[in-house]
PDB file of N, CA and C in Angstrom:
ATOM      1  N   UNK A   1     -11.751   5.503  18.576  1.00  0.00           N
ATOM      2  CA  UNK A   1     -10.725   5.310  17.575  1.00  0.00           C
ATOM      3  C   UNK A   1     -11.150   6.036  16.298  1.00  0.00           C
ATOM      4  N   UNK A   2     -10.319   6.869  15.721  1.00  0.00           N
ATOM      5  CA  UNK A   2     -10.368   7.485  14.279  1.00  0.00           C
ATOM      6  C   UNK A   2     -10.317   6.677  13.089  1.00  0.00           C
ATOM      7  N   UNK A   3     -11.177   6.704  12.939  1.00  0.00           N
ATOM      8  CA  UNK A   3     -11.278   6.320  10.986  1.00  0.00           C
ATOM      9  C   UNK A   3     -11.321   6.614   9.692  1.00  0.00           C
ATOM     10  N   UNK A   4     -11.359   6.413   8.733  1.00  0.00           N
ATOM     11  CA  UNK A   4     -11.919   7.205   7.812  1.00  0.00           C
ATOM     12  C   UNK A   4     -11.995   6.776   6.773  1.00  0.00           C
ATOM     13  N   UNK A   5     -12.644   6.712   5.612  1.00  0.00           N
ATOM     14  CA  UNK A   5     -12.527   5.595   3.969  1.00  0.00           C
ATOM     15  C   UNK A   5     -11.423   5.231   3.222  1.00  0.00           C
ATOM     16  N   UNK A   6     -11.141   4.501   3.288  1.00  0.00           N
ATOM     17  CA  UNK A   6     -10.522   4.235   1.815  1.00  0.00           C
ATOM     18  C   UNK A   6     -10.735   2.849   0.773  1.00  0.00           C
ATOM     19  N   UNK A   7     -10.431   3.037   0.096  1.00  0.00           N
ATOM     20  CA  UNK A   7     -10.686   1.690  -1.494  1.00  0.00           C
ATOM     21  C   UNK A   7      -9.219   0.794  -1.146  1.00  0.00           C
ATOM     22  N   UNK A   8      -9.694  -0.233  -0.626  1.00  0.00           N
ATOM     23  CA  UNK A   8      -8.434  -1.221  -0.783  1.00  0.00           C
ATOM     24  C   UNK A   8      -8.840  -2.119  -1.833  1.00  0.00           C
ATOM     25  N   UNK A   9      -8.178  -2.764  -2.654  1.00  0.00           N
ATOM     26  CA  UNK A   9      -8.198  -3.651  -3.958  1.00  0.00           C
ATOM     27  C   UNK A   9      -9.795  -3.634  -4.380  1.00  0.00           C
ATOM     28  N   UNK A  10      -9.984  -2.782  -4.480  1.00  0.00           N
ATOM     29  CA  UNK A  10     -11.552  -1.767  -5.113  1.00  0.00           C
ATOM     30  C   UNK A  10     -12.597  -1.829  -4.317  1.00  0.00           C
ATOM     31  N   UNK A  11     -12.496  -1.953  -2.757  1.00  0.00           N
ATOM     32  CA  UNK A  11     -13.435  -2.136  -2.117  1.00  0.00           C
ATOM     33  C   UNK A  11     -13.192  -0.790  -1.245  1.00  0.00           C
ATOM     34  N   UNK A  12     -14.856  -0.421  -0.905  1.00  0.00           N
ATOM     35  CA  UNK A  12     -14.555   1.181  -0.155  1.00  0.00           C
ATOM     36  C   UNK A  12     -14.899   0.551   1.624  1.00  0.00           C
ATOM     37  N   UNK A  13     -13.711   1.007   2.501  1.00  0.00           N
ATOM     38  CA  UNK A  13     -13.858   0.344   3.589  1.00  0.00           C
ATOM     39  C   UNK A  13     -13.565   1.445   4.462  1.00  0.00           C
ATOM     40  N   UNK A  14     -13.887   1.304   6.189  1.00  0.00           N
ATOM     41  CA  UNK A  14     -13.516   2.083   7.163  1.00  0.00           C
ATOM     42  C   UNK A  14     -11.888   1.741   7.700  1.00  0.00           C
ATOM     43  N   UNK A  15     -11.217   2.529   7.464  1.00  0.00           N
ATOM     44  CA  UNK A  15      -9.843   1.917   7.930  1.00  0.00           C
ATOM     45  C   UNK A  15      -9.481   2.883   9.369  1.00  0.00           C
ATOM     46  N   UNK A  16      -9.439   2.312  10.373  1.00  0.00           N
ATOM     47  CA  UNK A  16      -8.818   2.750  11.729  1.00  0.00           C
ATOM     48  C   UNK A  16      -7.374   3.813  11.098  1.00  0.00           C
ATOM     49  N   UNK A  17      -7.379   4.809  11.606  1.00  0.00           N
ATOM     50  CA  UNK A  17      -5.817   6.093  11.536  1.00  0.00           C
ATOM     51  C   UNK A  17      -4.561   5.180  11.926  1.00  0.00           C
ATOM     52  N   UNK A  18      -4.424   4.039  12.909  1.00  0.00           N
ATOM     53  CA  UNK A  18      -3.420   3.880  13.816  1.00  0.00           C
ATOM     54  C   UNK A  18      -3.187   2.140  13.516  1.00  0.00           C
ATOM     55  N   UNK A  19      -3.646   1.757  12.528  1.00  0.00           N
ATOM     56  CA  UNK A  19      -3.620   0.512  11.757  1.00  0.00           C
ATOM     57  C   UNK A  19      -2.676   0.102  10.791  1.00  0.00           C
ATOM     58  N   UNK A  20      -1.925  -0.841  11.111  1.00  0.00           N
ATOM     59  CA  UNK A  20      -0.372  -1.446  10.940  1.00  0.00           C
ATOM     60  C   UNK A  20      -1.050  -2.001   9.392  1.00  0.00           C
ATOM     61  N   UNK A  21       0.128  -2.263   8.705  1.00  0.00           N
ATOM     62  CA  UNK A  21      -0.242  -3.297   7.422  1.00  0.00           C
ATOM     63  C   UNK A  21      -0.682  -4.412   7.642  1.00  0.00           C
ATOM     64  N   UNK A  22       0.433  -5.152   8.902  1.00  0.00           N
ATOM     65  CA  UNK A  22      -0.192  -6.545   9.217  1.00  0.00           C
ATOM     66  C   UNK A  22      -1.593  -6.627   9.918  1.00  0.00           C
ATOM     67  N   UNK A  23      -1.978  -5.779  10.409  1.00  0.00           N
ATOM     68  CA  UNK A  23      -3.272  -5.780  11.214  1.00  0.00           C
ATOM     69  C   UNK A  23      -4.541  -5.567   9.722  1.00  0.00           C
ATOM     70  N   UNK A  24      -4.146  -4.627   8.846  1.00  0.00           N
ATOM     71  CA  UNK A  24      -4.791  -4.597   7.674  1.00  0.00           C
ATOM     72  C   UNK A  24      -5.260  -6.015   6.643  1.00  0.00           C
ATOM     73  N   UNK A  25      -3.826  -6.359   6.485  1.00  0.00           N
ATOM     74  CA  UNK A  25      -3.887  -7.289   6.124  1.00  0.00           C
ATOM     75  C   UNK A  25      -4.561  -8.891   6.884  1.00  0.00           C
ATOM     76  N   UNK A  26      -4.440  -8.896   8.103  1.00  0.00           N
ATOM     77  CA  UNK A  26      -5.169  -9.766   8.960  1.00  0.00           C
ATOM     78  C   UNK A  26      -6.577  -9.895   8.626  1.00  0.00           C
ATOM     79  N   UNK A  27      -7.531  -8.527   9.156  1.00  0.00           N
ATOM     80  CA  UNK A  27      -8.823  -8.286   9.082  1.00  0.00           C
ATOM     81  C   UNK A  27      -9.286  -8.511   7.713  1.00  0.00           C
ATOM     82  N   UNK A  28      -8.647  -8.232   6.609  1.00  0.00           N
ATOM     83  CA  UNK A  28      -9.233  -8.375   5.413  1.00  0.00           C
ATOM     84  C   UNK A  28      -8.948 -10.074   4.410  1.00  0.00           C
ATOM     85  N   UNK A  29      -8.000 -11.047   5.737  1.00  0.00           N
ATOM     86  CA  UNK A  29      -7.739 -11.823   4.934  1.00  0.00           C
ATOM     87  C   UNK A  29      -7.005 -12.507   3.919  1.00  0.00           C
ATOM     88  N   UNK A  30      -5.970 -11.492   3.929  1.00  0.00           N
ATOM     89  CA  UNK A  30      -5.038 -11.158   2.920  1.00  0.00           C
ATOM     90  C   UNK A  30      -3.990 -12.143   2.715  1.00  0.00           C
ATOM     91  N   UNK A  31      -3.214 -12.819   1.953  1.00  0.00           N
ATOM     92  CA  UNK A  31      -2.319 -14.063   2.353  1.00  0.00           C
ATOM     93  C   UNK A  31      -1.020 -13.007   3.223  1.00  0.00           C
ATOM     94  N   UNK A  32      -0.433 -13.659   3.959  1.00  0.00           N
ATOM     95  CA  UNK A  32       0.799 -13.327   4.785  1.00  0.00           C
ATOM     96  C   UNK A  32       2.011 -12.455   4.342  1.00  0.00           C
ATOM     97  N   UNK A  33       2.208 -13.055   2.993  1.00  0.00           N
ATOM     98  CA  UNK A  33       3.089 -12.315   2.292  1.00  0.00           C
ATOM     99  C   UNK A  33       2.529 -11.248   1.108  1.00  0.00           C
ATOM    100  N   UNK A  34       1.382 -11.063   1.055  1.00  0.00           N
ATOM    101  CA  UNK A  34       1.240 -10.025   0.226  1.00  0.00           C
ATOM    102  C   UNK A  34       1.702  -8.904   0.888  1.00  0.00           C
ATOM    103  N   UNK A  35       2.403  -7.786   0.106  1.00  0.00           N
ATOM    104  CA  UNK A  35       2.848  -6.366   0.335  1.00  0.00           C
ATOM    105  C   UNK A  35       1.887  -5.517   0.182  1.00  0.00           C
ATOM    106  N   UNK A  36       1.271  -4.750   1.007  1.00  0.00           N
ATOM    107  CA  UNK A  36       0.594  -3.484   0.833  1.00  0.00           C
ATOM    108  C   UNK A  36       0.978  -2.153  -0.013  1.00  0.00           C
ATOM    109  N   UNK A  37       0.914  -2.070  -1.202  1.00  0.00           N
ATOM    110  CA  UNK A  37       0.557  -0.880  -1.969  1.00  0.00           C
ATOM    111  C   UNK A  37       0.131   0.398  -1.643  1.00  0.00           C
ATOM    112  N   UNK A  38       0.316   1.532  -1.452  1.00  0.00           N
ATOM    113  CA  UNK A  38      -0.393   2.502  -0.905  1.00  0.00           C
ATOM    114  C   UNK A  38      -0.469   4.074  -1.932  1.00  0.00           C
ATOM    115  N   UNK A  39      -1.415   4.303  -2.408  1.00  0.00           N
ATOM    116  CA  UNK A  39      -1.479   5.469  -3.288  1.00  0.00           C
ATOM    117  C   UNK A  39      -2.052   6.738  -3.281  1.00  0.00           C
ATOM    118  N   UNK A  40      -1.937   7.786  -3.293  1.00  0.00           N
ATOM    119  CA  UNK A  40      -2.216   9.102  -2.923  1.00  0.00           C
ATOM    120  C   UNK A  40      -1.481  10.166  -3.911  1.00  0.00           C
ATOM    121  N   UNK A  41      -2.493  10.519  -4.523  1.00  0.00           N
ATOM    122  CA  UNK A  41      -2.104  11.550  -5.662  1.00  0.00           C
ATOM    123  C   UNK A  41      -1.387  11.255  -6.761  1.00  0.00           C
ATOM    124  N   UNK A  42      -0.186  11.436  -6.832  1.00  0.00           N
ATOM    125  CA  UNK A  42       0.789  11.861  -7.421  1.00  0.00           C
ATOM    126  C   UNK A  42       1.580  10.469  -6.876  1.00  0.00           C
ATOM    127  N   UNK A  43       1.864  10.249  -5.942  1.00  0.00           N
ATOM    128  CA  UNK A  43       2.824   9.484  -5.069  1.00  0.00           C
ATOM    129  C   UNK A  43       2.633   7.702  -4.800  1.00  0.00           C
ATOM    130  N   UNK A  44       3.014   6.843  -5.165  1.00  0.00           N
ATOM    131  CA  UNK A  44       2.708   5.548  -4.754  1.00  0.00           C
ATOM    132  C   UNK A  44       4.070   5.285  -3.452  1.00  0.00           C
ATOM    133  N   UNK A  45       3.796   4.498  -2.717  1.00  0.00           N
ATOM    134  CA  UNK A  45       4.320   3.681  -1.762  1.00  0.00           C
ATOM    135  C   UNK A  45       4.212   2.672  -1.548  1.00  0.00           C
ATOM    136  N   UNK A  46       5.386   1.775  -1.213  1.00  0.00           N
ATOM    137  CA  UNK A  46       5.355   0.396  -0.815  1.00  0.00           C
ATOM    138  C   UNK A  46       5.878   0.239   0.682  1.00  0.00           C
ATOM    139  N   UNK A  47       4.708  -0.707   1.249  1.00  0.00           N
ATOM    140  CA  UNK A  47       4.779  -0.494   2.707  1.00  0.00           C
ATOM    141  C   UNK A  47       6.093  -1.706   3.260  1.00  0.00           C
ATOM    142  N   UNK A  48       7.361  -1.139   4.054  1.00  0.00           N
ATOM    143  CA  UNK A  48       7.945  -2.512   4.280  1.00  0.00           C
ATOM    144  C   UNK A  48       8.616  -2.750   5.692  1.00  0.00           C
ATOM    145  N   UNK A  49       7.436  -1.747   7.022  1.00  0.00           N
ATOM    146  CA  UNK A  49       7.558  -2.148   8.048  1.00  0.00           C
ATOM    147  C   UNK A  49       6.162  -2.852   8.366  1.00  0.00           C
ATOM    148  N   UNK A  50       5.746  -3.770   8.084  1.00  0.00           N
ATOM    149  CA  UNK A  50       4.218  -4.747   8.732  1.00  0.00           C
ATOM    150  C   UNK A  50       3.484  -3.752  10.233  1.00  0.00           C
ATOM    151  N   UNK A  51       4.858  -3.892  10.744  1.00  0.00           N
ATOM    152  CA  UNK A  51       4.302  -3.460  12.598  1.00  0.00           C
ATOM    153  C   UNK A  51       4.423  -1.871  12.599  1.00  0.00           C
ATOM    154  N   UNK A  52       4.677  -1.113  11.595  1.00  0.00           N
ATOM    155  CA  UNK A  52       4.449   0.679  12.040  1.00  0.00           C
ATOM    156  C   UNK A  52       2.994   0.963  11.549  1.00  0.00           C
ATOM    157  N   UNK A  53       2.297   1.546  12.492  1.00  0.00           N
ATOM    158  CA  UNK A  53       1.164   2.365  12.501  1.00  0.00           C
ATOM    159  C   UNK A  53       1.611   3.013  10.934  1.00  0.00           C
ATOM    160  N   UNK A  54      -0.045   2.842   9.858  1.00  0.00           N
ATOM    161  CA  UNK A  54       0.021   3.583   9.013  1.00  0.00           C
ATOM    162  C   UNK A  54       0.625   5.102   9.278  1.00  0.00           C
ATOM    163  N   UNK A  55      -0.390   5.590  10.005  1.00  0.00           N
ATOM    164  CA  UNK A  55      -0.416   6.642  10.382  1.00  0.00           C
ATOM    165  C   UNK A  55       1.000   7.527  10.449  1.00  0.00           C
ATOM    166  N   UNK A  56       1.991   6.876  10.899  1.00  0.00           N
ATOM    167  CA  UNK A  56       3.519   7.404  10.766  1.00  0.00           C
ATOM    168  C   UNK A  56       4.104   7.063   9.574  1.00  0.00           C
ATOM    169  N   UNK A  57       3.261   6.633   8.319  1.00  0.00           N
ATOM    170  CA  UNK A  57       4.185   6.609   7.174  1.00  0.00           C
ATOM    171  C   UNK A  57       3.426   7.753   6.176  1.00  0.00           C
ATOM    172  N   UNK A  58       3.812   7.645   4.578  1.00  0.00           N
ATOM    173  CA  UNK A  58       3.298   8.496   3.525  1.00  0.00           C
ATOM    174  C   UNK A  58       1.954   7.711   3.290  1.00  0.00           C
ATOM    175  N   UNK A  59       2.254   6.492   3.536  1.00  0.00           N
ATOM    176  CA  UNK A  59       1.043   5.336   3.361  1.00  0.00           C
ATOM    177  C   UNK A  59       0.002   6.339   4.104  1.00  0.00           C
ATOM    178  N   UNK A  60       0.197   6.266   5.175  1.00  0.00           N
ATOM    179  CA  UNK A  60      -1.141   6.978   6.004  1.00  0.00           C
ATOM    180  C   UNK A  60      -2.193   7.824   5.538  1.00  0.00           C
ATOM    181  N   UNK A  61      -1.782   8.761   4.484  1.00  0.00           N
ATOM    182  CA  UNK A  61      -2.405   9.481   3.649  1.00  0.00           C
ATOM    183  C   UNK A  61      -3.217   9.430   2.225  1.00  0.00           C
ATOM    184  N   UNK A  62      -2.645   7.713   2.138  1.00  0.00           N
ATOM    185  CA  UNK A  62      -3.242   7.039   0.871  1.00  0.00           C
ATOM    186  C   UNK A  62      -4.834   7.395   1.121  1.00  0.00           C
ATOM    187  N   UNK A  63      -5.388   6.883  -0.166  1.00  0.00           N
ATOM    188  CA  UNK A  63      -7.200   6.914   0.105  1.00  0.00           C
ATOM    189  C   UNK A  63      -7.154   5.755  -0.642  1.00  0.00           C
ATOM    190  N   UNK A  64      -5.941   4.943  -1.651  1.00  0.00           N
ATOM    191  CA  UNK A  64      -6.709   3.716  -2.203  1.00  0.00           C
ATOM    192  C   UNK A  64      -5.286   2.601  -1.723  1.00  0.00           C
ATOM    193  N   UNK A  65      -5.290   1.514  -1.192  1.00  0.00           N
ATOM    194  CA  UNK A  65      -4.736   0.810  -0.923  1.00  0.00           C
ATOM    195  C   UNK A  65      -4.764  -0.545  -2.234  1.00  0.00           C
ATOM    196  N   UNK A  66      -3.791  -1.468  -2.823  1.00  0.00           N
ATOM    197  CA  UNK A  66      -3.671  -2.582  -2.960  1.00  0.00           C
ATOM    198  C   UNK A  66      -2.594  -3.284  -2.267  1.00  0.00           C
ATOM    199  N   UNK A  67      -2.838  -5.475  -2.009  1.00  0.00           N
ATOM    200  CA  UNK A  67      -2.152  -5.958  -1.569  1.00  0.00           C
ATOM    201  C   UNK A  67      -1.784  -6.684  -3.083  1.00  0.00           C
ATOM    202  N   UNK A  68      -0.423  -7.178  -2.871  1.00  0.00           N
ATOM    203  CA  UNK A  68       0.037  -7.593  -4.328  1.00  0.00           C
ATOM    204  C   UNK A  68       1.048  -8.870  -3.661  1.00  0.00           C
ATOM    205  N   UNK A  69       0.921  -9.827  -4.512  1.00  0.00           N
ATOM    206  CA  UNK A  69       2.248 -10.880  -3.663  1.00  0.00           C
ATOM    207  C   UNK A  69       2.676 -11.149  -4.655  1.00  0.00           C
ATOM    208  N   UNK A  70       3.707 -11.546  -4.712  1.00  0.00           N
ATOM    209  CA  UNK A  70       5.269 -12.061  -5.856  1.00  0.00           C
ATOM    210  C   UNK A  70       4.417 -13.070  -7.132  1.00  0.00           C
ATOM    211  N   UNK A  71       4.718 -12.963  -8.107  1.00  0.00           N
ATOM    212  CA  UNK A  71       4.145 -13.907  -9.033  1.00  0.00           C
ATOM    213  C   UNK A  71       2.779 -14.059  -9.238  1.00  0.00           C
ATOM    214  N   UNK A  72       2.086 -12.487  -8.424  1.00  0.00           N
ATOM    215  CA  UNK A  72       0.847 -12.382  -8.620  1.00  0.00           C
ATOM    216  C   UNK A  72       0.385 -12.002 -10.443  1.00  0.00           C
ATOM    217  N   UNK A  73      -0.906 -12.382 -10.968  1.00  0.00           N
ATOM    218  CA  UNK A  73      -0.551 -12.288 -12.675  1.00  0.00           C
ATOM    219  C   UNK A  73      -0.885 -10.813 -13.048  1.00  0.00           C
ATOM    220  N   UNK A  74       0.064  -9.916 -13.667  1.00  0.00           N
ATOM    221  CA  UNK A  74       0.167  -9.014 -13.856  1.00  0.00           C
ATOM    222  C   UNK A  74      -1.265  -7.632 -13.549  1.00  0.00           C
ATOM    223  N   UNK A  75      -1.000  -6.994 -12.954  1.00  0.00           N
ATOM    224  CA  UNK A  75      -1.972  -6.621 -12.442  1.00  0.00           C
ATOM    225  C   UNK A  75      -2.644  -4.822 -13.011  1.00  0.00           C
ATOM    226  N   UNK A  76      -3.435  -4.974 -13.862  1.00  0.00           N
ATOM    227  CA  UNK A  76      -3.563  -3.393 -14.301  1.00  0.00           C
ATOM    228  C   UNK A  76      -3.685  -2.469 -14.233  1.00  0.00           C
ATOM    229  N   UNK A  77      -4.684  -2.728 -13.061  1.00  0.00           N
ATOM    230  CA  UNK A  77      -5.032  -1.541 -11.624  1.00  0.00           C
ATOM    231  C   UNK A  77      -4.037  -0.764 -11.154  1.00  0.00           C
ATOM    232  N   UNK A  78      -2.910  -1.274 -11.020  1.00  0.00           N
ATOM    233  CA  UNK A  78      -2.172  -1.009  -9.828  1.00  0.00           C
ATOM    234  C   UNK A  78      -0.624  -0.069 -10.840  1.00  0.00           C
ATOM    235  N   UNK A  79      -0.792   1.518 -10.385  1.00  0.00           N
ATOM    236  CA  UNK A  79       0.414   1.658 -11.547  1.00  0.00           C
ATOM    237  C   UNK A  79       1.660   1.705 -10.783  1.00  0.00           C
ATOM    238  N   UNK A  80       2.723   2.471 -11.534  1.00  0.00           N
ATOM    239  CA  UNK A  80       3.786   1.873 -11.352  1.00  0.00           C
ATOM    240  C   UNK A  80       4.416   0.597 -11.130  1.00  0.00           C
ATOM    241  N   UNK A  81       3.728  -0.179 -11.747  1.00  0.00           N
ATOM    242  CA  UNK A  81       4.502  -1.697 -10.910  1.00  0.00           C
ATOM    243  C   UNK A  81       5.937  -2.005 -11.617  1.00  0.00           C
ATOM    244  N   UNK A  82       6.172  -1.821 -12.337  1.00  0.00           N
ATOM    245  CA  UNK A  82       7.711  -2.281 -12.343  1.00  0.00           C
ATOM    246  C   UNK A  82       8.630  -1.444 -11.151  1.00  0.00           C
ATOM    247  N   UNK A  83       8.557   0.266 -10.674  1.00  0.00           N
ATOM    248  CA  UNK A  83       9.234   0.594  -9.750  1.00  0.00           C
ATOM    249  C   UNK A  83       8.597  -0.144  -8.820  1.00  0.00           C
ATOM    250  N   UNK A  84       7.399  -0.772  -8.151  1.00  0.00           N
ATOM    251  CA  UNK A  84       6.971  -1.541  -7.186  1.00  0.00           C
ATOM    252  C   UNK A  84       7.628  -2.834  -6.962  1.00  0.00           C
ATOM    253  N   UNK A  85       8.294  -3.360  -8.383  1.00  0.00           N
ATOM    254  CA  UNK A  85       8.480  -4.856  -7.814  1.00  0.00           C
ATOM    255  C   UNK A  85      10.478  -4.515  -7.271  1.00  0.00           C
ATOM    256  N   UNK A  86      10.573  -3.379  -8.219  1.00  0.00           N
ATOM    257  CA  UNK A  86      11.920  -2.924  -7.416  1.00  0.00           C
ATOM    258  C   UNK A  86      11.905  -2.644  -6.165  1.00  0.00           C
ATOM    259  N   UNK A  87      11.289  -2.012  -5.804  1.00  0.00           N
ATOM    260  CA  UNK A  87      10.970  -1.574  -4.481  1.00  0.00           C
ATOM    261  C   UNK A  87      10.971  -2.671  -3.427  1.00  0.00           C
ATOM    262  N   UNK A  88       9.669  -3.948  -3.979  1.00  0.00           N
ATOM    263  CA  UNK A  88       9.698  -5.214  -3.105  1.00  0.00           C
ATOM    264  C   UNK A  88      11.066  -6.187  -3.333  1.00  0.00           C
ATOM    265  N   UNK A  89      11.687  -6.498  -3.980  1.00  0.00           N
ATOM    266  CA  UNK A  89      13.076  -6.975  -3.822  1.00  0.00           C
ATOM    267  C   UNK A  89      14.092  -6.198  -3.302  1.00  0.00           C
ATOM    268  N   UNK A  90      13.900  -4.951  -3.069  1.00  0.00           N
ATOM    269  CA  UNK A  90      15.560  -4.478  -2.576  1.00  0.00           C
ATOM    270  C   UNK A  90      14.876  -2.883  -1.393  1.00  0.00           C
ATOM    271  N   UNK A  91      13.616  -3.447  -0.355  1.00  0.00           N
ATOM    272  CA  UNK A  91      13.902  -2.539   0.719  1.00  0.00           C
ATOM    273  C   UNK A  91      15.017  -1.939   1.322  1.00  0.00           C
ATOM    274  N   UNK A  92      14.548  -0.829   1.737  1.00  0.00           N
ATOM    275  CA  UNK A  92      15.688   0.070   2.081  1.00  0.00           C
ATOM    276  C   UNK A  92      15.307   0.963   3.410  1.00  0.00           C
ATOM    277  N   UNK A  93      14.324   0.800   3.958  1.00  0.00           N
ATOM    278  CA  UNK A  93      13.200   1.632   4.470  1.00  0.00           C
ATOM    279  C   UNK A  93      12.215   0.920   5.118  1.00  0.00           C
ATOM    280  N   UNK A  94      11.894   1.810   5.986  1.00  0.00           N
ATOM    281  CA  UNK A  94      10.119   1.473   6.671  1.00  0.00           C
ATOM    282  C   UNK A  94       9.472   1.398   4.949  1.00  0.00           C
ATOM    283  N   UNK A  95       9.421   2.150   4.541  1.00  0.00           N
ATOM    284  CA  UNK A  95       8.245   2.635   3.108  1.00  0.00           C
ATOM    285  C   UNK A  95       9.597   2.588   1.626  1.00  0.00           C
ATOM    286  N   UNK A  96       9.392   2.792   0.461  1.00  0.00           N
ATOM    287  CA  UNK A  96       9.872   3.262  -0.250  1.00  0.00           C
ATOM    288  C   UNK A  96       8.568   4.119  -0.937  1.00  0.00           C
ATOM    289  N   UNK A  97       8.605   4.901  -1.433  1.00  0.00           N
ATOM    290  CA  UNK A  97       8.158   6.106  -1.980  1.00  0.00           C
ATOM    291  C   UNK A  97       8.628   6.654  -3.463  1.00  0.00           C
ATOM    292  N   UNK A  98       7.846   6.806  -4.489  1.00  0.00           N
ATOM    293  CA  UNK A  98       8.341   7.262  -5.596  1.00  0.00           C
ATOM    294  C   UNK A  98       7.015   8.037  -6.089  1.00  0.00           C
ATOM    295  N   UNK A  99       7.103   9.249  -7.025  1.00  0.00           N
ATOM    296  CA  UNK A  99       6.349   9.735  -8.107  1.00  0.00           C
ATOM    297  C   UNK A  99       5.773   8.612  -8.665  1.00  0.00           C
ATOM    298  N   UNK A 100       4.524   8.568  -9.291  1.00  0.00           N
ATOM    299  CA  UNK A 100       3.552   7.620 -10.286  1.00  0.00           C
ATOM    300  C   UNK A 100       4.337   8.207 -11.436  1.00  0.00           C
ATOM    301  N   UNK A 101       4.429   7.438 -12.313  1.00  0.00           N
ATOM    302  CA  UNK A 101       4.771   7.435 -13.483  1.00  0.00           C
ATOM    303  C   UNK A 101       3.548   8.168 -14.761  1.00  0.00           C
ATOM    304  N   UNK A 102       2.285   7.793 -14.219  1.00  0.00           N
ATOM    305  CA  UNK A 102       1.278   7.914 -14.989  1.00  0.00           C
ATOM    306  C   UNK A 102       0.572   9.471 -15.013  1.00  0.00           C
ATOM    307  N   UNK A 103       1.434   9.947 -13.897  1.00  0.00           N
ATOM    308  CA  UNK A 103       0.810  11.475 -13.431  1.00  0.00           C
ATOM    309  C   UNK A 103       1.629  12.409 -14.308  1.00  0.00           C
ATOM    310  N   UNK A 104       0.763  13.438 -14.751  1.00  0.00           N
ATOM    311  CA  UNK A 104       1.594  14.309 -15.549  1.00  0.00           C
ATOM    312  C   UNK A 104       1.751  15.812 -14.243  1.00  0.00           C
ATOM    313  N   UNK A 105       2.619  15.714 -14.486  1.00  0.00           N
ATOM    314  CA  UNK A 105       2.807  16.966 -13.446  1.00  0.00           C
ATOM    315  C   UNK A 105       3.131  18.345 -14.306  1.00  0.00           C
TER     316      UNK A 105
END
């Protein structure tokens, strides 16, 4: 099985290529309803199929992952979150996907 690093909620871990959110979230413990975060470059994503293989989303390409759940206390790490909490109330998608706000392009 393929692996390779990434930083989930600041920890540097081996993450399997072909590893679902819920399976992510399982192994690490995560409460049930937290949403997986996924970030890479320029680009943040919010993951909102549990059961698709990272690997077939934009997620797949992340290198730093956070999990975030509803009424979690504001969180600093993690940018874009106001398009994030849009994103988690009104899926539309396996993923939603937007530009970081914080990136100057």
């Amino acid at each position: 099985m393929e692996t390779r690093w990434a930083t989930i909620d600041g920890v540097r871990v081996h993450v399997p290529e072909d590893i679902t959110a819920d399976e992510l979230r399982d192994r690490l413990h995560k409460p049930d309803d937290a949403v997986l975060i996924a970030v890479t470059g320029d680009l943040v994503a919010v993951v909102h199929e549990d059961d698709r293989p990272l690997s077939e989303l934009i997620a797949g390409c992340a290198n730093t992952y956070y999990f975030r759940r509803d009424g979690d206390v504001e969180r600093t790490d993690i940018p874009a979150i106001d398009e994030i909490e849009t994103a988690v109330t009104d899926p539309s998608q396996d993923e939603t996907t937007f530009q970081r706000p914080d990136v100057d392009r």
